[in-house]
Protein backbone atom coordinates (compact mmCIF):
# COMPACT_ATOMS: atom_id res chain seq x y z
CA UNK A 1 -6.79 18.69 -1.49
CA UNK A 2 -8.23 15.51 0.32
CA UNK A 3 -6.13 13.32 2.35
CA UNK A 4 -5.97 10.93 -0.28
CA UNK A 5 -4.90 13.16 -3.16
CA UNK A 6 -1.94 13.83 -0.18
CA UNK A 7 -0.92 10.36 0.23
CA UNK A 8 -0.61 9.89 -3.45
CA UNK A 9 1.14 13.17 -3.89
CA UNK A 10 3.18 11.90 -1.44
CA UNK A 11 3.97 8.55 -2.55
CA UNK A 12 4.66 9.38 -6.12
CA UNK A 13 7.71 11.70 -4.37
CA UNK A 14 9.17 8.29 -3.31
CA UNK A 15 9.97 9.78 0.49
CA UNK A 16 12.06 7.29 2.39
CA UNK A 17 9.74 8.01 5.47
CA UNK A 18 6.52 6.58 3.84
CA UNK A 19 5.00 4.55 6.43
CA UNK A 20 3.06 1.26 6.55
CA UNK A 21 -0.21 3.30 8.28
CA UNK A 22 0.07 5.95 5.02
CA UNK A 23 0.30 3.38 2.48
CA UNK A 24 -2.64 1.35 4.28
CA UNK A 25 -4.92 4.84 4.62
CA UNK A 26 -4.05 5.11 0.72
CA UNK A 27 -4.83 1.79 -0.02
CA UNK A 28 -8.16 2.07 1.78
CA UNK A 29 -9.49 5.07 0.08
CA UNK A 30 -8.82 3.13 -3.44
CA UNK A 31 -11.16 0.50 -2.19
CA UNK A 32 -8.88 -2.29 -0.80
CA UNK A 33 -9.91 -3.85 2.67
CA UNK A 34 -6.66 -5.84 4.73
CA UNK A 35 -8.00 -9.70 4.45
CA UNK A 36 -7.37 -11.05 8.05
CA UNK A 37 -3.92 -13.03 7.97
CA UNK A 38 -4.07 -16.27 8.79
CA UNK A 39 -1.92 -18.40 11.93
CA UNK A 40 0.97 -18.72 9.11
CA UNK A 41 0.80 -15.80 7.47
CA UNK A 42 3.75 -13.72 9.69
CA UNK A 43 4.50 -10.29 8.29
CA UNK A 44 2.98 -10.97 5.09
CA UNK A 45 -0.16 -8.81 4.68
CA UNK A 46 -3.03 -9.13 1.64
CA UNK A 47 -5.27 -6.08 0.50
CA UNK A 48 -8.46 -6.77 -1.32
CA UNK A 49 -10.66 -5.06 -4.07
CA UNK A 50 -13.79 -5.80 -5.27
CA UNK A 51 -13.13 -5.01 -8.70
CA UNK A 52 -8.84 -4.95 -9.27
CA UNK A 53 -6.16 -7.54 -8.05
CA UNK A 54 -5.23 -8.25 -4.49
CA UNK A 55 -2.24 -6.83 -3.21
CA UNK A 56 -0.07 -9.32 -1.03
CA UNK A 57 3.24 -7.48 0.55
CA UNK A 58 5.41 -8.20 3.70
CA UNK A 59 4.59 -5.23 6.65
CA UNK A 60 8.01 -3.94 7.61
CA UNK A 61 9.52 -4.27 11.24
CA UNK A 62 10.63 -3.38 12.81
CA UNK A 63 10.88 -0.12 11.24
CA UNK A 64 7.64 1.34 9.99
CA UNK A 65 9.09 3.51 6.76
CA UNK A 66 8.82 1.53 3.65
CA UNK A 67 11.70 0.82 1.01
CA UNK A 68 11.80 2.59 -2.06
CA UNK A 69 11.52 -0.41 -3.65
CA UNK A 70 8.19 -1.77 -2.45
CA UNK A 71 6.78 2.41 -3.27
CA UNK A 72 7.76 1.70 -7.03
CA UNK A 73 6.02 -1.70 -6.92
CA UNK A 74 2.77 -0.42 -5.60
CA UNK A 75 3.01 3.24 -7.94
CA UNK A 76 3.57 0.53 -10.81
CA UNK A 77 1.00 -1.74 -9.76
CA UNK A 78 -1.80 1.09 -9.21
CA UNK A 79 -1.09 2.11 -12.32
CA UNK A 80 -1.35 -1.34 -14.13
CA UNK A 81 -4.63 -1.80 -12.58
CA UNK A 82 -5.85 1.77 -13.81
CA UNK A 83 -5.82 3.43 -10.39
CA UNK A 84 -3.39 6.55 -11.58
């Protein structure tokens, strides 16, 4: 099993210790590049893919886990775009 079959594994288990530099790894090996945030952008943080939507989320701090909620929005949202 590949690293990325592991973060998805692990994501879909909704852990409350998912952290920003797993989902970002995971987000990655789907294809999405960070776009550099601009002077205003402050915590909010936009993933790009050639061929799906962006992705625009806040990065949490200063904790690095991410809520359950924002897990089920990106499960939902990879699924949606045909990624699961």
């Amino acid at each position: 099993m590949g690293r990325k079959a592991k973060l998805l594994a692990r994501l879909q288990q909704r852990p409350r210790d998912f952290t920003w530099d797993e989902l970002t790894a995971l987000l990655r090996a789907f294809g999405y590049k960070q776009a550099k945030p601009g002077k205003t952008g402050g915590s909010r943080r936009r993933f790009v893919h050639p061929k799906a939507a962006p992705i625009t989320m806040h990065k949490p701090h200063p904790e690095k886990s991410l809520k359950v909620y924002i897990i089920d929005e990106i499960l939902e949202f990879l699924k949606r775009e045909g990624m699961l």
